[in-house]
PDB file of N, CA and C in Angstrom:
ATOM      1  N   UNK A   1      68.889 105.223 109.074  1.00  0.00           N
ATOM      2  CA  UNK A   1      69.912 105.097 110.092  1.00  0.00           C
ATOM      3  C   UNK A   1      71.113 105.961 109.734  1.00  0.00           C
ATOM      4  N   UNK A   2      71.724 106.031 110.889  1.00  0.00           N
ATOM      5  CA  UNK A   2      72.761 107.273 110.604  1.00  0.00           C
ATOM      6  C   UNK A   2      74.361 105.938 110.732  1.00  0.00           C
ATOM      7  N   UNK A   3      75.096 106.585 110.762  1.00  0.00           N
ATOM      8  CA  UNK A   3      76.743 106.001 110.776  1.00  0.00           C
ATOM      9  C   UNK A   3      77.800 107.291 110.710  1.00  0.00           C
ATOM     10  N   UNK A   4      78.701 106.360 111.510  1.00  0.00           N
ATOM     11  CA  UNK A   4      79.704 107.176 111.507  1.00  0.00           C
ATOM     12  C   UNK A   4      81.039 106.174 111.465  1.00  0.00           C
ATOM     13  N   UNK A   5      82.556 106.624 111.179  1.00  0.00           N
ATOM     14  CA  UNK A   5      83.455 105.829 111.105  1.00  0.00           C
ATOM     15  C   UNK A   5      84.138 106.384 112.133  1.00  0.00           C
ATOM     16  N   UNK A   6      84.864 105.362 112.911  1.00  0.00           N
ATOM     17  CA  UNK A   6      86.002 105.779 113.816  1.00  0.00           C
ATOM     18  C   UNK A   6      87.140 104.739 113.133  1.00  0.00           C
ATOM     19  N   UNK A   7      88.236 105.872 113.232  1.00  0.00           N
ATOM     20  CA  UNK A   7      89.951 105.172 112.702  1.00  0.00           C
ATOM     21  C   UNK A   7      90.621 105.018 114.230  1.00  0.00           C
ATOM     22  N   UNK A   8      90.957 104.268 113.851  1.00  0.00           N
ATOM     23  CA  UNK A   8      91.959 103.636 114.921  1.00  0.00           C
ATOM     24  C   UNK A   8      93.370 104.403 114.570  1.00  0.00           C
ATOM     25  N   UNK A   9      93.564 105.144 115.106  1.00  0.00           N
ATOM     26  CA  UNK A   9      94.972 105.832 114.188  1.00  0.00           C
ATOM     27  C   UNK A   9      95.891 105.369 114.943  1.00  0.00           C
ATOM     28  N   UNK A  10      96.303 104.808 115.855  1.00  0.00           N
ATOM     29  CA  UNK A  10      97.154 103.737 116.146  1.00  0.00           C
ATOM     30  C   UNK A  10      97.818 102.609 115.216  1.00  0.00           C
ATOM     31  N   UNK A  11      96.494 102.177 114.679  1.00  0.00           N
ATOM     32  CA  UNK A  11      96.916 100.885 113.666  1.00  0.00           C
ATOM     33  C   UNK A  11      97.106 101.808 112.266  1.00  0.00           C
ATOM     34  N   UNK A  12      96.775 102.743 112.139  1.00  0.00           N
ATOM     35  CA  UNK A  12      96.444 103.199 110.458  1.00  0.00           C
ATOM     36  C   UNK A  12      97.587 103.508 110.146  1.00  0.00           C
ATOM     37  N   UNK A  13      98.026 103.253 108.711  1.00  0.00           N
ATOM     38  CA  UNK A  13      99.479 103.516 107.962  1.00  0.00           C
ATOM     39  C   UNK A  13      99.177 104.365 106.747  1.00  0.00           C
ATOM     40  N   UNK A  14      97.978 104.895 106.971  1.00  0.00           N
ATOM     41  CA  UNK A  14      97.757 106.100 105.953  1.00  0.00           C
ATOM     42  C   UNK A  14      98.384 105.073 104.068  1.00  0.00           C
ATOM     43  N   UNK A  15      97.268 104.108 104.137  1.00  0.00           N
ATOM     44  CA  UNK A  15      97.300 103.558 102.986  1.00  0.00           C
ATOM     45  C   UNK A  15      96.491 104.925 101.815  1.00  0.00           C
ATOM     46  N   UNK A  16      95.201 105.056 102.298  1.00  0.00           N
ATOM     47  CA  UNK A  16      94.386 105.414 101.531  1.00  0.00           C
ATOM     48  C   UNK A  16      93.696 104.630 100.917  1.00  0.00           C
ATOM     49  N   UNK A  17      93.642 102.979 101.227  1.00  0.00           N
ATOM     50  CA  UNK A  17      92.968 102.666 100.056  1.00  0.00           C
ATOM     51  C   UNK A  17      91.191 102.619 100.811  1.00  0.00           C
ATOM     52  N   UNK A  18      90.953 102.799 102.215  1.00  0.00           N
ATOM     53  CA  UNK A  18      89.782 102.959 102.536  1.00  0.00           C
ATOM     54  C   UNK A  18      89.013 104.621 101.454  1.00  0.00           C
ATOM     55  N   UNK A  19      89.884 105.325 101.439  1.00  0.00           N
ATOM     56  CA  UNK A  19      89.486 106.514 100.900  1.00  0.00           C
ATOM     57  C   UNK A  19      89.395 106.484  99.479  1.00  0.00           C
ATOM     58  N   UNK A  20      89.686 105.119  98.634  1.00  0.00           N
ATOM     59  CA  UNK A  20      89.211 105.031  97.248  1.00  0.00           C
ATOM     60  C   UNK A  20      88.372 104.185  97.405  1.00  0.00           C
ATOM     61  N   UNK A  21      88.126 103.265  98.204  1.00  0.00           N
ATOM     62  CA  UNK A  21      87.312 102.172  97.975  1.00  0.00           C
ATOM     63  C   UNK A  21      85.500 102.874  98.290  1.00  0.00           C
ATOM     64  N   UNK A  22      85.428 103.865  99.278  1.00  0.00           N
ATOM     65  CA  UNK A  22      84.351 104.596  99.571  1.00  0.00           C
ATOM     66  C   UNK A  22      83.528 105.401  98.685  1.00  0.00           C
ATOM     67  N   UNK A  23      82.209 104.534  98.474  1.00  0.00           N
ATOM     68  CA  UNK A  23      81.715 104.856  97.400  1.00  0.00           C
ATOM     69  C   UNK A  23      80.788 106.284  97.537  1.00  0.00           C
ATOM     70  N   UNK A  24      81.061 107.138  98.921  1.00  0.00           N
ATOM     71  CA  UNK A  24      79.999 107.576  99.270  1.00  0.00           C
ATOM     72  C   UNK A  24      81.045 109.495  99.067  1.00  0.00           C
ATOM     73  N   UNK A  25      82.141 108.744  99.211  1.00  0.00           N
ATOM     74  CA  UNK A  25      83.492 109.973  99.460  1.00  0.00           C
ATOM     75  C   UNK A  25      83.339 110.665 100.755  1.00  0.00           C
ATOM     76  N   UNK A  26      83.181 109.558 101.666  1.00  0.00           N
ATOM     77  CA  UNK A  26      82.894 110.311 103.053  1.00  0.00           C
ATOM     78  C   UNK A  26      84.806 110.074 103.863  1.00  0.00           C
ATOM     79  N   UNK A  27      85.626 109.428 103.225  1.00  0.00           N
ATOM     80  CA  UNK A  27      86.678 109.608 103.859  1.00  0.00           C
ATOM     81  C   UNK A  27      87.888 110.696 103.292  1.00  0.00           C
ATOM     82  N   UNK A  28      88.687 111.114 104.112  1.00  0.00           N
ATOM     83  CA  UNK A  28      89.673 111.832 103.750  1.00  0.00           C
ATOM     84  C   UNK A  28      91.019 111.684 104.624  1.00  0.00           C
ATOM     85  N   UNK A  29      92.180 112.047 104.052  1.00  0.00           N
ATOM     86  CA  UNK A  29      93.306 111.992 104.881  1.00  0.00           C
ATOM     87  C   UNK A  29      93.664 113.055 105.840  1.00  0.00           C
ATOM     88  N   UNK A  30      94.163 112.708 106.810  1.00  0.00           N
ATOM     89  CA  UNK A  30      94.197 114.119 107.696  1.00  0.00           C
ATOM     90  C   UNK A  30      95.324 114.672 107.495  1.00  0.00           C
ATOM     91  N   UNK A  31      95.317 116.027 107.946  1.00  0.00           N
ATOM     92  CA  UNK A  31      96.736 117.092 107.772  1.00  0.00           C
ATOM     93  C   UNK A  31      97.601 116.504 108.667  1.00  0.00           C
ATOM     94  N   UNK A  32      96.842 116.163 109.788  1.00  0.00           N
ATOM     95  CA  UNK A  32      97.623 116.069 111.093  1.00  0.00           C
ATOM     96  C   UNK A  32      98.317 114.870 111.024  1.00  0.00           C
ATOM     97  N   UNK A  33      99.493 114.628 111.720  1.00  0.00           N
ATOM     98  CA  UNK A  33     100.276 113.663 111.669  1.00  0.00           C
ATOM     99  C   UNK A  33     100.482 112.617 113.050  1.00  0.00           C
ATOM    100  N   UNK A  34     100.432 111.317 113.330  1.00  0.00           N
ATOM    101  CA  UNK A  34     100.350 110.635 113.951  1.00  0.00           C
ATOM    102  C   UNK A  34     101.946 110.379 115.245  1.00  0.00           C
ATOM    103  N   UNK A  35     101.865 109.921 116.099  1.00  0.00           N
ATOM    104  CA  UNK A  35     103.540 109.708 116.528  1.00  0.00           C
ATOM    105  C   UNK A  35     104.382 109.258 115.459  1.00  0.00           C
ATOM    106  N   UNK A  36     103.971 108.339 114.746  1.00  0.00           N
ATOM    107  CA  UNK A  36     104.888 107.826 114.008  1.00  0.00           C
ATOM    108  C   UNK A  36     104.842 108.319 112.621  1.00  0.00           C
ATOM    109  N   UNK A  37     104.178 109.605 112.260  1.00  0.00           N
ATOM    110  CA  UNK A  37     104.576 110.635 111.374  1.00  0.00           C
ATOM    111  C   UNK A  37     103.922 109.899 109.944  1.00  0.00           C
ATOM    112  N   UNK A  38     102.623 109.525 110.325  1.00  0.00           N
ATOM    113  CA  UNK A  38     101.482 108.823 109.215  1.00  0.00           C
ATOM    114  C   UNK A  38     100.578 109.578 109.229  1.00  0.00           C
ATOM    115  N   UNK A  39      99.940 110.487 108.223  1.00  0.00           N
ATOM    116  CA  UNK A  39      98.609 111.149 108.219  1.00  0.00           C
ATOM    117  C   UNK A  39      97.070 110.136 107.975  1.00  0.00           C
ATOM    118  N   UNK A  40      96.874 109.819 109.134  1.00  0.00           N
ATOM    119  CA  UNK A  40      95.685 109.069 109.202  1.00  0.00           C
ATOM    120  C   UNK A  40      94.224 109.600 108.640  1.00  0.00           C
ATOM    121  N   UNK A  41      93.479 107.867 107.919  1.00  0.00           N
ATOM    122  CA  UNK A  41      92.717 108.560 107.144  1.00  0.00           C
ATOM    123  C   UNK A  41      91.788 109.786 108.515  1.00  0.00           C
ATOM    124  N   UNK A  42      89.956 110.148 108.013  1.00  0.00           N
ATOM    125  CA  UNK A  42      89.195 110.120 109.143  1.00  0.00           C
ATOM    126  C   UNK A  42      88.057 111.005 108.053  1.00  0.00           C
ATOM    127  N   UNK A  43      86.832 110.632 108.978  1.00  0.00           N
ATOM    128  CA  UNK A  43      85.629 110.944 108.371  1.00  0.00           C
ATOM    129  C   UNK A  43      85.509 112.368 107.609  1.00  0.00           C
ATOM    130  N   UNK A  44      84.998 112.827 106.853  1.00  0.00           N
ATOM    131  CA  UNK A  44      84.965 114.444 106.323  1.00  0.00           C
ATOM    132  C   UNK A  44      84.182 115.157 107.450  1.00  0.00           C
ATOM    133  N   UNK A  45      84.347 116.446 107.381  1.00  0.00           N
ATOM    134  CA  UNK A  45      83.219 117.022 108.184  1.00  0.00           C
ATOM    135  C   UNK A  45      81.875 117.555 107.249  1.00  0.00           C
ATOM    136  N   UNK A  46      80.578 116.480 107.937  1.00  0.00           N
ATOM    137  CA  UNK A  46      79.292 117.009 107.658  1.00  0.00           C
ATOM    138  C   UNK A  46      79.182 115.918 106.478  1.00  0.00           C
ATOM    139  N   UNK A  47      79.942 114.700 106.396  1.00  0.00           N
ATOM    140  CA  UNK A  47      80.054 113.799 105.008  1.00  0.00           C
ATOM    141  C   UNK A  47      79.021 112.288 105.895  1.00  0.00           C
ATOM    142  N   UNK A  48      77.960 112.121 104.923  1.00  0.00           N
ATOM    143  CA  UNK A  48      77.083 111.156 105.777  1.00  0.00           C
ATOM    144  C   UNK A  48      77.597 109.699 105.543  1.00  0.00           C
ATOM    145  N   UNK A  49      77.750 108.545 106.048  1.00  0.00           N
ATOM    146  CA  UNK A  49      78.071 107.713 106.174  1.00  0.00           C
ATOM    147  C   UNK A  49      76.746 107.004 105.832  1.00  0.00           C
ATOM    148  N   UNK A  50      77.033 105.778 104.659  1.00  0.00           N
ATOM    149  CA  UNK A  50      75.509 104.449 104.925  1.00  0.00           C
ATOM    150  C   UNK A  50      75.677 103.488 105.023  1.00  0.00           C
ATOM    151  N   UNK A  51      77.211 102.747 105.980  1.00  0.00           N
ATOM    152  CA  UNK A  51      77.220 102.063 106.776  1.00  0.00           C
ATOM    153  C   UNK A  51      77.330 101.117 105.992  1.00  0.00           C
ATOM    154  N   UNK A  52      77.891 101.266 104.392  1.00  0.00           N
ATOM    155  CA  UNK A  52      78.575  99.754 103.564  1.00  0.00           C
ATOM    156  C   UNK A  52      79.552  98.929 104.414  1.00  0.00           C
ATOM    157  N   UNK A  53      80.534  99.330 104.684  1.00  0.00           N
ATOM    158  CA  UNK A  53      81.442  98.977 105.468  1.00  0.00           C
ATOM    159  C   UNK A  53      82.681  98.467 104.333  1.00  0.00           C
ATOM    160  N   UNK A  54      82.520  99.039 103.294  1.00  0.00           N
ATOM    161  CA  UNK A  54      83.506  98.665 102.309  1.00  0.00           C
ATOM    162  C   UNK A  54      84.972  99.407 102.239  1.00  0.00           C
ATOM    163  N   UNK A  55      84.882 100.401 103.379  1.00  0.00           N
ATOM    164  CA  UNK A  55      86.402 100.713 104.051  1.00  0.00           C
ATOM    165  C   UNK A  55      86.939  99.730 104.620  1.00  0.00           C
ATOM    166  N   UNK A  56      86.284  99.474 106.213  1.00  0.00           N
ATOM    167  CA  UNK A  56      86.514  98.002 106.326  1.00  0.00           C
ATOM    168  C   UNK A  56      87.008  96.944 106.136  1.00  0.00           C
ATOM    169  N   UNK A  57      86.445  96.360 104.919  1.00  0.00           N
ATOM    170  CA  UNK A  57      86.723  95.637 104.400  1.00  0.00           C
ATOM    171  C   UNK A  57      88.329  95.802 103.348  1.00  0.00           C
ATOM    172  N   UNK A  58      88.674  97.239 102.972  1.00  0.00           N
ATOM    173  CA  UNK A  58      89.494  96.889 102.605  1.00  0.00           C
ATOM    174  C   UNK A  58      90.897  97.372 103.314  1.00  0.00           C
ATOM    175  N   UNK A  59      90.865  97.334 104.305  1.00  0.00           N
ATOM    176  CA  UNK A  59      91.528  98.077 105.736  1.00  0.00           C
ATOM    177  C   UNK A  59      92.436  96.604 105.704  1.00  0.00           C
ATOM    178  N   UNK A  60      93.449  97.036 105.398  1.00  0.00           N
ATOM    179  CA  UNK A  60      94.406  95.423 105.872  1.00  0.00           C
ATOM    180  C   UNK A  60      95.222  95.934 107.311  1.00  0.00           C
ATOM    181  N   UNK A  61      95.111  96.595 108.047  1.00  0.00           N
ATOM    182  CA  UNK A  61      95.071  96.506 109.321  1.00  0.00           C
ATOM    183  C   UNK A  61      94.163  96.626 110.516  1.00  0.00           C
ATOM    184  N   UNK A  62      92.501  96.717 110.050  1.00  0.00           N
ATOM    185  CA  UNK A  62      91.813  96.620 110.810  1.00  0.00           C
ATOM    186  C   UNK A  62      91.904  97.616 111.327  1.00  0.00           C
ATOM    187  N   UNK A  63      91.823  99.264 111.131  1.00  0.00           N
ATOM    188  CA  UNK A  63      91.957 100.286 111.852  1.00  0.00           C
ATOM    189  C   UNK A  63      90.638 101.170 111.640  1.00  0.00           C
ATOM    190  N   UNK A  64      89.375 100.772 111.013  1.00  0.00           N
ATOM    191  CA  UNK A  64      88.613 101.026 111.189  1.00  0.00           C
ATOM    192  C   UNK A  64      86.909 100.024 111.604  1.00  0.00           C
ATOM    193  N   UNK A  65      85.970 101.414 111.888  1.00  0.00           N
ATOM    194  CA  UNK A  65      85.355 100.966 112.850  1.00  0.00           C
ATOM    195  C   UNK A  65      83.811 101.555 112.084  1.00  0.00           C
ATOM    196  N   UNK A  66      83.175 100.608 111.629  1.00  0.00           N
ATOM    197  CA  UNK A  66      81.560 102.030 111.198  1.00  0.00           C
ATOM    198  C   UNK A  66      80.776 101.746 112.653  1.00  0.00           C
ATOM    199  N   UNK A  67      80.266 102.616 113.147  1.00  0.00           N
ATOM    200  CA  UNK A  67      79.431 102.803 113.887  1.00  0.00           C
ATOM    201  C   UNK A  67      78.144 102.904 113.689  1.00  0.00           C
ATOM    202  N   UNK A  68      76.936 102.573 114.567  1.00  0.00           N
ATOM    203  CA  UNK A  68      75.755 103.112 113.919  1.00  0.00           C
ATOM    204  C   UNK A  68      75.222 104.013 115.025  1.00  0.00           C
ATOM    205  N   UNK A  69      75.100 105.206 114.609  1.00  0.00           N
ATOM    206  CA  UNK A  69      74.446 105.921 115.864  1.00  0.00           C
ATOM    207  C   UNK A  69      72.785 106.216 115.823  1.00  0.00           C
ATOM    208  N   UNK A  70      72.480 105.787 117.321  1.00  0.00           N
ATOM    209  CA  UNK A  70      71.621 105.925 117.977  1.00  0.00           C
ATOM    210  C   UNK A  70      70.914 107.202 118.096  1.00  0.00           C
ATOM    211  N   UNK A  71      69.919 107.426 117.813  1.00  0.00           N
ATOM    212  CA  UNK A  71      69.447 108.580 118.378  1.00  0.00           C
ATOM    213  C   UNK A  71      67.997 108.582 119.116  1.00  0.00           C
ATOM    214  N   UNK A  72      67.943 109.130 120.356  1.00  0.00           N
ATOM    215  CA  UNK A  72      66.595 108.989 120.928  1.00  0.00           C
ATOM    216  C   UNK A  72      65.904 110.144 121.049  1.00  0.00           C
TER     217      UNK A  72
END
């Protein structure tokens, strides 16, 4: 199965601690900056996801999301 993460960059305060807790090193912080001037985490490009969900879990605002994608 495949996965992917979506950030809620609304809620995200650019902790980082999803991006240490990831055992896979599929997260990173972005350059780009949010309205309220927070560089939100977000997936790497071409970085595979296996859907631990141990970002998640340590997300104390709930700003992320693993997905599992479908493919037909």
């Amino acid at each position: 199965m495949a996965y992917a993460i979506r950030i809620l960059t609304q809620y995200c305060k650019g902790c980082e601690l999803c991006v240490a807790a990831c055992p896979n090193d599929v997260l990173e912080m972005s350059e780009a900056l949010t309205e309220i001037g927070v560089r939100p985490a977000r997936m790497k490009e071409g970085a595979r996801c296996t859907g631990c969900t141990l970002c998640c879990q340590v997300c104390p605002d709930a700003a992320i999301e693993v997905l599992e994608i479908v493919e037909t």
